[in-house]
Protein backbone atom coordinates (compact mmCIF):
# COMPACT_ATOMS: atom_id res chain seq x y z
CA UNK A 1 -17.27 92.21 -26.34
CA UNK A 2 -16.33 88.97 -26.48
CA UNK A 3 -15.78 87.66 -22.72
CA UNK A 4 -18.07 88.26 -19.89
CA UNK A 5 -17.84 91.52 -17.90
CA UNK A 6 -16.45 91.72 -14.78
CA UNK A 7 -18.72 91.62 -11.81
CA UNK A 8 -19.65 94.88 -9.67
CA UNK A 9 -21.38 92.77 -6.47
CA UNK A 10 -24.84 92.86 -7.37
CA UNK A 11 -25.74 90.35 -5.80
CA UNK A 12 -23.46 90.22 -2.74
CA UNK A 13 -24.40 88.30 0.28
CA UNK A 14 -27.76 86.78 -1.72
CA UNK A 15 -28.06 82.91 -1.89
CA UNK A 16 -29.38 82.03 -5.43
CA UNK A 17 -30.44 78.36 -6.76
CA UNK A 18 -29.65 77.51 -10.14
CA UNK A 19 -31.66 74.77 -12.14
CA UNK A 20 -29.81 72.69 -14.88
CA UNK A 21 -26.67 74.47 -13.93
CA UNK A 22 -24.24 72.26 -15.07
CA UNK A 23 -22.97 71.94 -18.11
CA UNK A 24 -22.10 74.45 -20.80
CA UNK A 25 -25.32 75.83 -21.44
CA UNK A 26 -27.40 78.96 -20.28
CA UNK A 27 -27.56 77.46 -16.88
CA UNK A 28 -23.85 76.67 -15.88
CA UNK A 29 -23.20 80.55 -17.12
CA UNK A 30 -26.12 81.77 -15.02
CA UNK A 31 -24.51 80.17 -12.16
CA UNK A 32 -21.33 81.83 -13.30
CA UNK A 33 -22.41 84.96 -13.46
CA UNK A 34 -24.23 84.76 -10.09
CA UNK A 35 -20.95 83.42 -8.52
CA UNK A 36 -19.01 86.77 -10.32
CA UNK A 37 -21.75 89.18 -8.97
CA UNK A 38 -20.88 87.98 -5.20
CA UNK A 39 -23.94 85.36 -4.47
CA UNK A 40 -23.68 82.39 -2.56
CA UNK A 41 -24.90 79.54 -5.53
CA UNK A 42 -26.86 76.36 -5.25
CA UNK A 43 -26.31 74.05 -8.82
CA UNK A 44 -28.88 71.84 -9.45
CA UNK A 45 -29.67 69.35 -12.07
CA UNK A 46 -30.73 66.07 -13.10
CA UNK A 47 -27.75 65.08 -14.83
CA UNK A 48 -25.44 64.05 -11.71
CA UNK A 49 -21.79 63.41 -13.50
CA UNK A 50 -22.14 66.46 -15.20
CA UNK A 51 -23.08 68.47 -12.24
CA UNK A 52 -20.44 67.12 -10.17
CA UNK A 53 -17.96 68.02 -12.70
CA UNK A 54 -19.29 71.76 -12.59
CA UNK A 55 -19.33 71.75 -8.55
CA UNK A 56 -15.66 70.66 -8.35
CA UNK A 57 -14.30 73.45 -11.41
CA UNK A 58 -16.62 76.41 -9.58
CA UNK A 59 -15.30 75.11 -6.10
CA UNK A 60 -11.65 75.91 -7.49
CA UNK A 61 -12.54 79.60 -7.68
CA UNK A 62 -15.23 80.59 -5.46
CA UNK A 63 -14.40 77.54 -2.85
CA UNK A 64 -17.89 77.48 -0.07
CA UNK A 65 -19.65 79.86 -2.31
CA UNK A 66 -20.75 76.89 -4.11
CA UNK A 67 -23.00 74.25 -3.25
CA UNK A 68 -24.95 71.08 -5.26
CA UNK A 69 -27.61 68.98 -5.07
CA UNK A 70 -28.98 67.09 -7.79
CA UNK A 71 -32.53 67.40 -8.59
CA UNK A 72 -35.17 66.20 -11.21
CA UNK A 73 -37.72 68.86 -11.33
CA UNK A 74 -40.37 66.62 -12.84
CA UNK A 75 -40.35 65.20 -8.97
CA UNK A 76 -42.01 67.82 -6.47
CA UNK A 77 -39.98 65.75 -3.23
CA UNK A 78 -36.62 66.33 -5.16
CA UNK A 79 -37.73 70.29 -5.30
CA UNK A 80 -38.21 70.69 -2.26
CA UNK A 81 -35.26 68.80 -0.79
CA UNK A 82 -33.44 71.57 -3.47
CA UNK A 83 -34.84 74.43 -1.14
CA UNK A 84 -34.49 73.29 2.12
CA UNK A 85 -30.96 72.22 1.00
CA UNK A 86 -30.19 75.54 0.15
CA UNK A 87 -31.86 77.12 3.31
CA UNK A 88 -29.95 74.18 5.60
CA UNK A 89 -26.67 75.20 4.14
CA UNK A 90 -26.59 79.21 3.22
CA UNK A 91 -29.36 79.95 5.94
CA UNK A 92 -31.99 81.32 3.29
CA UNK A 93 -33.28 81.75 -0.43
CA UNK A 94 -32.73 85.06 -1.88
CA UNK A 95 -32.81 84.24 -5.46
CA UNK A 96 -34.56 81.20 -7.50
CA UNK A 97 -33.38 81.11 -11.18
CA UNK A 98 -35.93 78.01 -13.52
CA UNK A 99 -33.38 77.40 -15.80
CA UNK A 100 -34.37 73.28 -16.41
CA UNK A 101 -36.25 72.91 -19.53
CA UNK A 102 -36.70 69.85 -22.44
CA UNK A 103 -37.00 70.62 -26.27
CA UNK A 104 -37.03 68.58 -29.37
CA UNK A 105 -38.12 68.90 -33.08
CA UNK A 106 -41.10 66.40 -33.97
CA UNK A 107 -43.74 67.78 -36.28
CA UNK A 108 -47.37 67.84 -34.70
CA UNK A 109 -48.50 65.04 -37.06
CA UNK A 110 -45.74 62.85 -35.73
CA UNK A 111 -45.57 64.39 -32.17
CA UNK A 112 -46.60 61.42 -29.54
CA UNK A 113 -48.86 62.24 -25.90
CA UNK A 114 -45.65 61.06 -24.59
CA UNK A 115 -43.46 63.41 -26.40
CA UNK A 116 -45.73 66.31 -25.90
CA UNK A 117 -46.52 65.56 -21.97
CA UNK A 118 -42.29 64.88 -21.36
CA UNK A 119 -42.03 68.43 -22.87
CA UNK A 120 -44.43 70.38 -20.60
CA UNK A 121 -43.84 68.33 -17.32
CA UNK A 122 -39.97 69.51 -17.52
CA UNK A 123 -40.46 73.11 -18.89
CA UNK A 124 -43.27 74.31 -17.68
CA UNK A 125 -44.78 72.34 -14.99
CA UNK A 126 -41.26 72.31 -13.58
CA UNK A 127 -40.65 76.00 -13.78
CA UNK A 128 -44.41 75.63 -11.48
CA UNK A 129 -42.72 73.57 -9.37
CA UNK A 130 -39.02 75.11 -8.37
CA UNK A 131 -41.04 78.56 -7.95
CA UNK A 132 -43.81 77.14 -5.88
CA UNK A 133 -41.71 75.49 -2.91
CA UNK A 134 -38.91 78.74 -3.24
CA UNK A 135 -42.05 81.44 -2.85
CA UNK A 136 -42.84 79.28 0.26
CA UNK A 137 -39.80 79.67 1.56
CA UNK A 138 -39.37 83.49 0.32
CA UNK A 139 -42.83 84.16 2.13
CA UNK A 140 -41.68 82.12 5.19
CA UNK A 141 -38.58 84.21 5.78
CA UNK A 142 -40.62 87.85 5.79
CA UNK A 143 -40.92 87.85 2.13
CA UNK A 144 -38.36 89.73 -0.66
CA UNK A 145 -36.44 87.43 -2.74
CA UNK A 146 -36.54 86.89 -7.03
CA UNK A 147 -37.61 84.46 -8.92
CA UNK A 148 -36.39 84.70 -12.90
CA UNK A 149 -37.73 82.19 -15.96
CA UNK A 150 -36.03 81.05 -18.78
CA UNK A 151 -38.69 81.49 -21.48
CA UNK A 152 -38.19 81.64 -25.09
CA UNK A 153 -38.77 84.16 -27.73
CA UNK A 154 -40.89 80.83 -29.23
CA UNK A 155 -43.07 82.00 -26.78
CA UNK A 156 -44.08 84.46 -29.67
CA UNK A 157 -43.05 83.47 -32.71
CA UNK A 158 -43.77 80.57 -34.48
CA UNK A 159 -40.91 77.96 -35.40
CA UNK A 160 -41.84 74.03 -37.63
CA UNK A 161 -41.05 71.48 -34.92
CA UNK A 162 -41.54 73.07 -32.13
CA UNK A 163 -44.71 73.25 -30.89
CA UNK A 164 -44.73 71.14 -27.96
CA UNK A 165 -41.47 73.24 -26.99
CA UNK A 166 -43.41 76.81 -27.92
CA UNK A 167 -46.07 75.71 -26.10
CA UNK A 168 -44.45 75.31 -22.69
CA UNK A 169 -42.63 78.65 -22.69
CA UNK A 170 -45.83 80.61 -23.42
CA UNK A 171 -46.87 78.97 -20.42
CA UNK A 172 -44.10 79.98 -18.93
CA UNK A 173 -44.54 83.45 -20.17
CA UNK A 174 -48.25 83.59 -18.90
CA UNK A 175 -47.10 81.67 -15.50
CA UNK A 176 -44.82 84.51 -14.40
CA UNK A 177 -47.07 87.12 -14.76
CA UNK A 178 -49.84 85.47 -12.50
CA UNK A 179 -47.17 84.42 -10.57
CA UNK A 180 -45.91 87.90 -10.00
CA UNK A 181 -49.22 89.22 -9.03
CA UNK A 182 -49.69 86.60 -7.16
CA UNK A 183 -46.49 87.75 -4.13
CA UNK A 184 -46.00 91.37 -4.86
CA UNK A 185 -47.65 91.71 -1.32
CA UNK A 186 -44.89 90.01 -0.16
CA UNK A 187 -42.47 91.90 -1.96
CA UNK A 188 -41.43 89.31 -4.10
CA UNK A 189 -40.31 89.83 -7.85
CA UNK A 190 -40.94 87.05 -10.86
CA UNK A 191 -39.62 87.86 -14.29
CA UNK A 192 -38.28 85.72 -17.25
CA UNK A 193 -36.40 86.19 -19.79
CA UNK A 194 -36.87 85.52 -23.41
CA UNK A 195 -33.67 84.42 -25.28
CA UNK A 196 -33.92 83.86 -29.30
CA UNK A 197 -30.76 81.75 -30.23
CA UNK A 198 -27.84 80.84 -27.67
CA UNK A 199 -25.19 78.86 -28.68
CA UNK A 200 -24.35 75.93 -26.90
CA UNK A 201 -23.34 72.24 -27.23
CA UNK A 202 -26.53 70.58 -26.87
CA UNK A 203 -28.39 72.44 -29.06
CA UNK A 204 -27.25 70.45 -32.06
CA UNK A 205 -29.35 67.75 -30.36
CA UNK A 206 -32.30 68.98 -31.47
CA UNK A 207 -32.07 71.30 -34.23
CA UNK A 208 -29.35 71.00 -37.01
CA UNK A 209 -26.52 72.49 -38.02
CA UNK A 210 -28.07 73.91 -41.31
CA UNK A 211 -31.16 74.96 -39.27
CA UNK A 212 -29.17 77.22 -36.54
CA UNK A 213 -26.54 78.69 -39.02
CA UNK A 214 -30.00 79.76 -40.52
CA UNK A 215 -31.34 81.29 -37.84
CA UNK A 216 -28.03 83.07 -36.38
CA UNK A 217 -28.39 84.59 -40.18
CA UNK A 218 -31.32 86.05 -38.71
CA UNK A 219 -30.25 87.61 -35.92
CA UNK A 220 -29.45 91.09 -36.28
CA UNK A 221 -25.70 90.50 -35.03
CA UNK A 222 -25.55 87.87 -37.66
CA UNK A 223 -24.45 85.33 -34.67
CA UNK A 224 -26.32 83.55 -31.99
CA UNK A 225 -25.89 85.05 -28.28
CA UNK A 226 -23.01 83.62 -26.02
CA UNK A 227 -24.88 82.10 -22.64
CA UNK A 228 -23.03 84.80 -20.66
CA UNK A 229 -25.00 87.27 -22.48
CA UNK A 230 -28.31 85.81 -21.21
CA UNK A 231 -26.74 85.37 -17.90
CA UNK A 232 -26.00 88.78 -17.44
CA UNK A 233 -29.63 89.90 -18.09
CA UNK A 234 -30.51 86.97 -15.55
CA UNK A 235 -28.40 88.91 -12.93
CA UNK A 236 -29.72 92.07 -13.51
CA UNK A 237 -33.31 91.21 -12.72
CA UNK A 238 -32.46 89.13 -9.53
CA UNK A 239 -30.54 92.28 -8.40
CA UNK A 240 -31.78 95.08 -6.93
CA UNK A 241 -31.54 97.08 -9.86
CA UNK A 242 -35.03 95.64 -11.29
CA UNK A 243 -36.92 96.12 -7.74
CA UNK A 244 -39.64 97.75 -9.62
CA UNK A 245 -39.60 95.17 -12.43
CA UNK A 246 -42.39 92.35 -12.27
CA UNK A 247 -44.09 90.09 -14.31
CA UNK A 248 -42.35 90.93 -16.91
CA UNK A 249 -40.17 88.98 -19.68
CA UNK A 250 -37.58 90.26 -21.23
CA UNK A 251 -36.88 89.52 -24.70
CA UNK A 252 -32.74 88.88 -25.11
CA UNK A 253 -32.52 88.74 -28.83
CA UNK A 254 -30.83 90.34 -31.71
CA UNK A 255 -33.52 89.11 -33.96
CA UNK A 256 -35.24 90.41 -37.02
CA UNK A 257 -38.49 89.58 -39.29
């Protein structure tokens, strides 16, 4: 399969936020996918051209379905102007997707505090963040709602270069378990998932060319994923169809030792 699947409404009538949705990245296809399945979706990131640009294309197609707001999730007021933005305009938060994350490639004998900190404040200490001030507003409402991570399968496995980025989606990993145990009173679901390689423009930015032809070698496919093939994972476990999954992370990978 080659193009995304049509959507079968799971996630009609639920209002979902969407960090770093814009673009052409895992993000902008969650929000996509959300929009396909029938939810009511909030873009978000800190990049404010390109998320206008993505508001006025998904406007064309799913007109008041779609809202924006940018937000820097390094800033805790900007998060949780994002929430109460959402509630103000859809009337509540069903669904809170921690797409925004920050990589690089710097050994760990060149790797500066700056470098290191930048990493974790963005993709881990933001993921903290976004699902903080939305499981306020989940519990406020009566409780329900999902929250799904982007993780990393370098939450496992070991990669040169990474470490600062490896480090951050462990925590991630570990976050959304506690997290997890942390609401299920309430009803509330958290869950990640754990992509390996997914093509998309600005990965070039960080590792080469060489490098990811390498690695899609490894996959089992022999390819990297398409973002709507993480997406669609995404929109399974904000559905209903996970309501027994939690604290888990699912691995979306093709790849092999």
């Amino acid at each position: 399969m080659t193009a995304p699947p049509e959507g079968h409404g799971l996630l009609d009538g639920k209002t979902v936020v969407v960090t770093a949705a814009a673009g052409a990245g895992i993000g902008a296809a969650i929000a996509e996918r959300c929009l396909a399945e029938g939810a009511q979706v909030v873009l978000s990131d800190s990049h404010e051209q390109r998320l206008a640009e993505a508001h006025e294309r998904l406007t064309k197609a799913y007109a008041t379905k779609v809202w924006s707001l940018p937000c820097d999730v390094t800033d805790d007021d900007a998060v949780r102007a994002l929430i109460d933005g959402a509630v103000g305009e859809y009337g509540r938060l069903d669904v809170m997707i921690n797409n925004a994350g920050l990589g690089g490639n710097r050994p760990v004998t060149e790797m500066s505090d700056d470098e290191w900190a930048r990493v974790l404040d963005v993709t881990l200490t933001g993921t903290f963040r976004c699902t903080r001030a939305a499981l306020g507003q989940m519990i406020a409402q009566g409780g329900g709602g999902a929250v799904v991570n982007n993780a990393s399968v370098l939450g496992w496995r070991a990669q040169a270069g990474q470490a600062h980025y490896a480090a951050a989606k462990a925590g991630v990993m570990a976050f959304t378990r506690c997290a997890a145990l942390d609401v299920a009173a309430h009803g509330i679901r958290v869950n990640a998932v754990a992509p390996s390689l997914a093509a998309h423009p600005f990965l070039t930015r960080v590792i080469g060319e060489q490098e990811l032809a390498d690695l899609a070698r490894r996959e089992a496919f022999g390819r990297a994923a398409r973002p709507w093939e993480v997406a669609t994972v995404v929109a399974f476990l904000a559905s209903d169809y996970a309501s027994y999954l939690t604290g888990e992370v699912i691995s979306v990978s093709s790849q092999h030792p």
